[in-house]
Protein backbone atom coordinates (compact mmCIF):
# COMPACT_ATOMS: atom_id res chain seq x y z
CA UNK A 1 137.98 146.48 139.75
CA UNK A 2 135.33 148.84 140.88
CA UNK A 3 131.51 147.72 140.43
CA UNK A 4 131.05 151.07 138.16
CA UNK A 5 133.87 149.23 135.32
CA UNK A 6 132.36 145.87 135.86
CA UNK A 7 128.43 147.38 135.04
CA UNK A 8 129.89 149.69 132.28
CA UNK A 9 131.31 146.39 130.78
CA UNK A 10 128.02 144.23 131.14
CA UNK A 11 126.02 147.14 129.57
CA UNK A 12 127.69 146.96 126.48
CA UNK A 13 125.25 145.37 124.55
CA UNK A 14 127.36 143.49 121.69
CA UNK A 15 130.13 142.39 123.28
CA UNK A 16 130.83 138.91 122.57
CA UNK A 17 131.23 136.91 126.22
CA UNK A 18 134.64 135.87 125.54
CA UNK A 19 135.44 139.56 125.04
CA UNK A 20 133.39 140.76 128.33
CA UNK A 21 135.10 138.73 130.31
CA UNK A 22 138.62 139.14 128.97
CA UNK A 23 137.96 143.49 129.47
CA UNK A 24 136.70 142.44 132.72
CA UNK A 25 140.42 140.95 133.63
CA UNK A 26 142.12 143.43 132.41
CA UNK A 27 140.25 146.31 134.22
CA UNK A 28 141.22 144.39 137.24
CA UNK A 29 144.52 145.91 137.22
CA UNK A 30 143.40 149.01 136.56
CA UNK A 31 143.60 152.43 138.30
CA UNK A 32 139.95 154.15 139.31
CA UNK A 33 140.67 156.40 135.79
CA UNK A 34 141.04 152.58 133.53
CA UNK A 35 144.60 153.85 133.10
CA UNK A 36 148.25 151.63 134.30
CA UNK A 37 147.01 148.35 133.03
CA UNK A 38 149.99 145.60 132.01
CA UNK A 39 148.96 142.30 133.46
CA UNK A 40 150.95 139.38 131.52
CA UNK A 41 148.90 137.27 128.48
CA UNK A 42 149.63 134.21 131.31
CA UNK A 43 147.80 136.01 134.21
CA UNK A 44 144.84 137.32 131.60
CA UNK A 45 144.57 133.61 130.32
CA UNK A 46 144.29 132.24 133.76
CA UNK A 47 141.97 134.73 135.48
CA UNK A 48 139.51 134.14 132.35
CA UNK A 49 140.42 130.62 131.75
CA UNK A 50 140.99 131.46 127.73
CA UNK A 51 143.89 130.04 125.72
CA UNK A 52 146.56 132.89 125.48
CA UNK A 53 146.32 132.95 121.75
CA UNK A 54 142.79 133.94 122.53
CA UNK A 55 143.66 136.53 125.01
CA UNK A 56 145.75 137.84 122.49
CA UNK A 57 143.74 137.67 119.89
CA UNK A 58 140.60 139.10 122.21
CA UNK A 59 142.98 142.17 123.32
CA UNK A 60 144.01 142.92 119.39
CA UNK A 61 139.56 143.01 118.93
CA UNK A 62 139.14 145.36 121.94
CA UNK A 63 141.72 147.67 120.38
CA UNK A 64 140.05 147.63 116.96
CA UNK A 65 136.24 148.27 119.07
CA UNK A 66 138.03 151.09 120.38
CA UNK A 67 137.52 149.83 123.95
CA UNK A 68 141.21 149.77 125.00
CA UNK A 69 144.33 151.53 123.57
CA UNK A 70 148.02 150.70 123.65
CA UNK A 71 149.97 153.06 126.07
CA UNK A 72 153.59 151.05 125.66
CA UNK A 73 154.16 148.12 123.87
CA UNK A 74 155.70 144.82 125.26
CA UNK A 75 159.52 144.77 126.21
CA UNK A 76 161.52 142.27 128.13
CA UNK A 77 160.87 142.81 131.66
CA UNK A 78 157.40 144.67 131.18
CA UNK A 79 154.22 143.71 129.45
CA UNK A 80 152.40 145.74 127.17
CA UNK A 81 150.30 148.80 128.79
CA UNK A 82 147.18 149.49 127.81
CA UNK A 83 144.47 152.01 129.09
CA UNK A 84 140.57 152.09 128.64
CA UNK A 85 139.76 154.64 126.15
CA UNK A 86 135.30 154.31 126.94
CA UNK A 87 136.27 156.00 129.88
CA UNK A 88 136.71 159.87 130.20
CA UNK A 89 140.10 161.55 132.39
CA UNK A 90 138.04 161.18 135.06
CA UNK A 91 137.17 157.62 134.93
CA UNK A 92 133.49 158.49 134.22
CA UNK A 93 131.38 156.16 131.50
CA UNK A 94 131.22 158.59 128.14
CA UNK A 95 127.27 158.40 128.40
CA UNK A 96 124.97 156.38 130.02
CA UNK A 97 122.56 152.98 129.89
CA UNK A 98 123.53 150.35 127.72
CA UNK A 99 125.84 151.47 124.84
CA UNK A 100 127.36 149.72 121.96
CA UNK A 101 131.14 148.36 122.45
CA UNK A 102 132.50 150.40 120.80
CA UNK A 103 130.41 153.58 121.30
CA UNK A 104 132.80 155.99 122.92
CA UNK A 105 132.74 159.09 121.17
CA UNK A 106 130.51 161.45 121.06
CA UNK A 107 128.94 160.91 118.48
CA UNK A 108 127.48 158.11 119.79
CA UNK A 109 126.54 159.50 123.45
CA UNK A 110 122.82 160.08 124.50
CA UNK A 111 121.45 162.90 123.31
CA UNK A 112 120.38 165.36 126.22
CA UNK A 113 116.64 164.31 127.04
CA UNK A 114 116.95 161.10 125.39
CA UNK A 115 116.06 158.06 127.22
CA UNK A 116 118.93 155.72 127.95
CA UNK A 117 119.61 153.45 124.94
CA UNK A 118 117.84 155.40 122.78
CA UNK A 119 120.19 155.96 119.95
CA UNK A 120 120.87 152.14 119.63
CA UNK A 121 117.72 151.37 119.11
CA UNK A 122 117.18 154.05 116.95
CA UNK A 123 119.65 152.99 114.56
CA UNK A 124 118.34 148.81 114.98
CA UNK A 125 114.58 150.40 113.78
CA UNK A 126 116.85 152.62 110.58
CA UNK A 127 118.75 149.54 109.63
CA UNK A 128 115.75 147.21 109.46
CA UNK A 129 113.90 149.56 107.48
CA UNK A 130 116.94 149.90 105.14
CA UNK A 131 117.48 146.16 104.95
CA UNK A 132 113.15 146.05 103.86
CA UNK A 133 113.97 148.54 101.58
CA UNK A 134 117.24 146.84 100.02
CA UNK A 135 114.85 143.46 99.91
CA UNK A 136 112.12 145.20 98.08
CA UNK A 137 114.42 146.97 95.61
CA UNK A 138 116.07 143.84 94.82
CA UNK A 139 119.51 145.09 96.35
CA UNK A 140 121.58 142.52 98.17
CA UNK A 141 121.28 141.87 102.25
CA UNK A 142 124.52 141.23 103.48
CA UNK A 143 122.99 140.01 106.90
CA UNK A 144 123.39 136.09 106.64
CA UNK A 145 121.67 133.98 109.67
CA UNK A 146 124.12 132.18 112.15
CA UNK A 147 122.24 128.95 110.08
CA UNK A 148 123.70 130.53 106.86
CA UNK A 149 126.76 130.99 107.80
CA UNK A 150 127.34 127.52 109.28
CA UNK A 151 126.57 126.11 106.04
CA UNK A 152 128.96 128.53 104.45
CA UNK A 153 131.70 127.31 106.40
CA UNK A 154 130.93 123.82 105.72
CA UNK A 155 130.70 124.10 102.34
CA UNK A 156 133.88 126.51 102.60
CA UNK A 157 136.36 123.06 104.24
CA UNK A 158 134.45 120.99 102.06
CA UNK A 159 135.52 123.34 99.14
CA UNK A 160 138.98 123.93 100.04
CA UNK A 161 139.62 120.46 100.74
CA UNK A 162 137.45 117.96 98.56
CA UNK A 163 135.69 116.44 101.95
CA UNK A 164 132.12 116.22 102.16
CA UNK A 165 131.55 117.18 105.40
CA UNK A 166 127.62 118.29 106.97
CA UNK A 167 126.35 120.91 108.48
CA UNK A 168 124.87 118.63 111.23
CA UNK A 169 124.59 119.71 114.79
CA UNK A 170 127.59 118.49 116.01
CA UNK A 171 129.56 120.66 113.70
CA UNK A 172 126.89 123.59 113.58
CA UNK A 173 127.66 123.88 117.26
CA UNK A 174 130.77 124.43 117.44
CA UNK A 175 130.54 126.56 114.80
CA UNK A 176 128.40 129.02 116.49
CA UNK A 177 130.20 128.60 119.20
CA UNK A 178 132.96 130.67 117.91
CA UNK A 179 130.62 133.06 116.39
CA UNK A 180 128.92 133.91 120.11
CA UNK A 181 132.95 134.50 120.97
CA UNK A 182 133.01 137.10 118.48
CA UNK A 183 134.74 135.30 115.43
CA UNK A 184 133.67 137.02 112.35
CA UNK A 185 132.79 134.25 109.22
CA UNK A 186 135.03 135.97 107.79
CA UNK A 187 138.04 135.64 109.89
CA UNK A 188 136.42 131.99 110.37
CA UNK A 189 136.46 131.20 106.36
CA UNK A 190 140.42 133.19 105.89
CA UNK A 191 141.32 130.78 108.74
CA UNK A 192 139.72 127.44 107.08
CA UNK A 193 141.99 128.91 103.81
CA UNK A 194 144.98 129.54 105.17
CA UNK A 195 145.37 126.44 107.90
CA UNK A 196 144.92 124.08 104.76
CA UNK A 197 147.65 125.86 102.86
CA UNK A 198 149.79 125.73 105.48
CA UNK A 199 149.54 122.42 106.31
CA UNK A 200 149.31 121.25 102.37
CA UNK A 201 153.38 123.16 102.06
CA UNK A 202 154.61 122.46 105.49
CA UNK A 203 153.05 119.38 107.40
CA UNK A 204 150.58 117.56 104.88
CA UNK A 205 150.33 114.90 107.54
CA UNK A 206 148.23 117.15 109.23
CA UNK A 207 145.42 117.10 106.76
CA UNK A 208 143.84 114.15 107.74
CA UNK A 209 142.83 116.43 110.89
CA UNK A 210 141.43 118.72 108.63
CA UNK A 211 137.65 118.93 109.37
CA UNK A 212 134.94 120.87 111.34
CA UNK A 213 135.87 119.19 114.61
CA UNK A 214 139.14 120.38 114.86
CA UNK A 215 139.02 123.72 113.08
CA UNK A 216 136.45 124.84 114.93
CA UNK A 217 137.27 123.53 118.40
CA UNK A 218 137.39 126.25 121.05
CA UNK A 219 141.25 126.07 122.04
CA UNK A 220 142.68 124.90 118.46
CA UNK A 221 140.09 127.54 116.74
CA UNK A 222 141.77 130.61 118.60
CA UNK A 223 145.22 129.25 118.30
CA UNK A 224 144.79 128.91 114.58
CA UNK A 225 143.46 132.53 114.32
CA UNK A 226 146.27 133.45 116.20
CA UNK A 227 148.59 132.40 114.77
CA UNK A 228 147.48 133.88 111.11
CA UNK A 229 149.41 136.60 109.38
CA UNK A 230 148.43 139.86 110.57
CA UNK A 231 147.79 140.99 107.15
CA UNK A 232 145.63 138.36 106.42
CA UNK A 233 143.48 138.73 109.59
CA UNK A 234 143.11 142.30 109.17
CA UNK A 235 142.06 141.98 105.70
CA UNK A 236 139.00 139.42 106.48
CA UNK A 237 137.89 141.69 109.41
CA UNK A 238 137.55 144.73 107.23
CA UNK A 239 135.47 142.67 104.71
CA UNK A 240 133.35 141.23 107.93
CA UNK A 241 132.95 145.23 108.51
CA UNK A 242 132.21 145.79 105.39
CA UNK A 243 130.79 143.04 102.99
CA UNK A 244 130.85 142.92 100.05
CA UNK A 245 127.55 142.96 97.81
């Protein structure tokens, strides 16, 4: 990979590390235009040293930032193609400075004359006045603190499964752990849900193991995500897009 795709991947701004590094891999096998890139989930998970459930559920969040795109899908002698869609035919950034994963249309390029990262922070100072505004007119903030949220998710397993289980640090770690990988609460809390179900119907000598420790550990964490119904998945990251008030 050329040093221009490695600095257009560190400049995105909001890319969760796990997610750098994994866009990082894959670019390694790609042409100078990000195009004719099909390494195997195996070779991904051992250049970045992720679990391949991860890698495959990193590559299914690229997609939805709009980072990467499916060319061909998966058959049994090939794996699946993808190309990078930030970049333009050819294989320049689409704008300049640090951008927002994510930010590859137009839309959300530099104005001409504006001063590199401009529009980002721009939009920070709008939605910080709009959250003040929200606050003072008594309308709800849907921004929760990563402290919220662990306590959420605490109280979220204890909920589900009668346990009375703290938010101390050893779970609150691990917990925003997963969150700096680019886990949603969301996704987190429809995982929690769905892992105790599971395990109730299927394997109920499982739930002993049911607790912060393990549902949140790094490897078991991304294999339970993983392995979720698509359906489900998608449907807790369009409400971690969009919250509800």
């Amino acid at each position: 990979m050329s040093m221009m795709l490695s600095g257009m991947v560190f400049n995105m701004v909001d890319l969760p590390p796990n997610e750098s590094w994994l866009l990082c891999a894959l670019l390694d096998h790609a042409d100078h235009d990000g195009t004719r890139m099909f390494p195997s989930i195996a070779m991904l998970a051992r250049k970045t040293r992720l679990s391949e459930r991860y890698v495959q559920y990193g590559l299914r969040r690229l997609e939805n930032r709009g980072l990467i795109e499916v060319v061909t899908r998966s058959s049994s002698n090939r794996p699946t193609e993808y190309r990078a869609v930030f970049l333009t035919s050819t294989g320049d950034a689409r704008g300049a400075g640090r951008i927002p994963c994510g930010a590859h249309t137009n839309a959300n390029l530099t104005s001409t004359g504006d001063a590199p990262g401009a529009p980002e922070k721009k939009k920070l100072r709008v939605k910080q006045e709009n959250q003040k505004k929200d606050s003072m007119s008594g309308k709800p903030d849907n921004t929760l603190s990563q402290t919220q949220i662990v306590r959420d998710l605490i109280a979220y397993v204890n909920k589900v499964s009668g346990h009375h289980y703290e938010p101390v640090e050893a779970n609150a770690k691990l917990i925003r752990a997963r969150l700096a990988e680019g886990f949603s609460d969301w996704v987190l809390a429809a995982m929690v849900r769905w892992r105790y179900d599971t395990w109730k119907k299927e394997h109920p000598e499982m739930l002993e193991y049911f607790r912060p420790s393990t549902l949140f550990n790094a490897t078991k964490c991304a294999a339970y995500v993983g392995a979720m119904p698509e359906e489900l998945r998608q449907r807790a990251e369009r409400k971690a897009q969009n919250p509800p008030a």
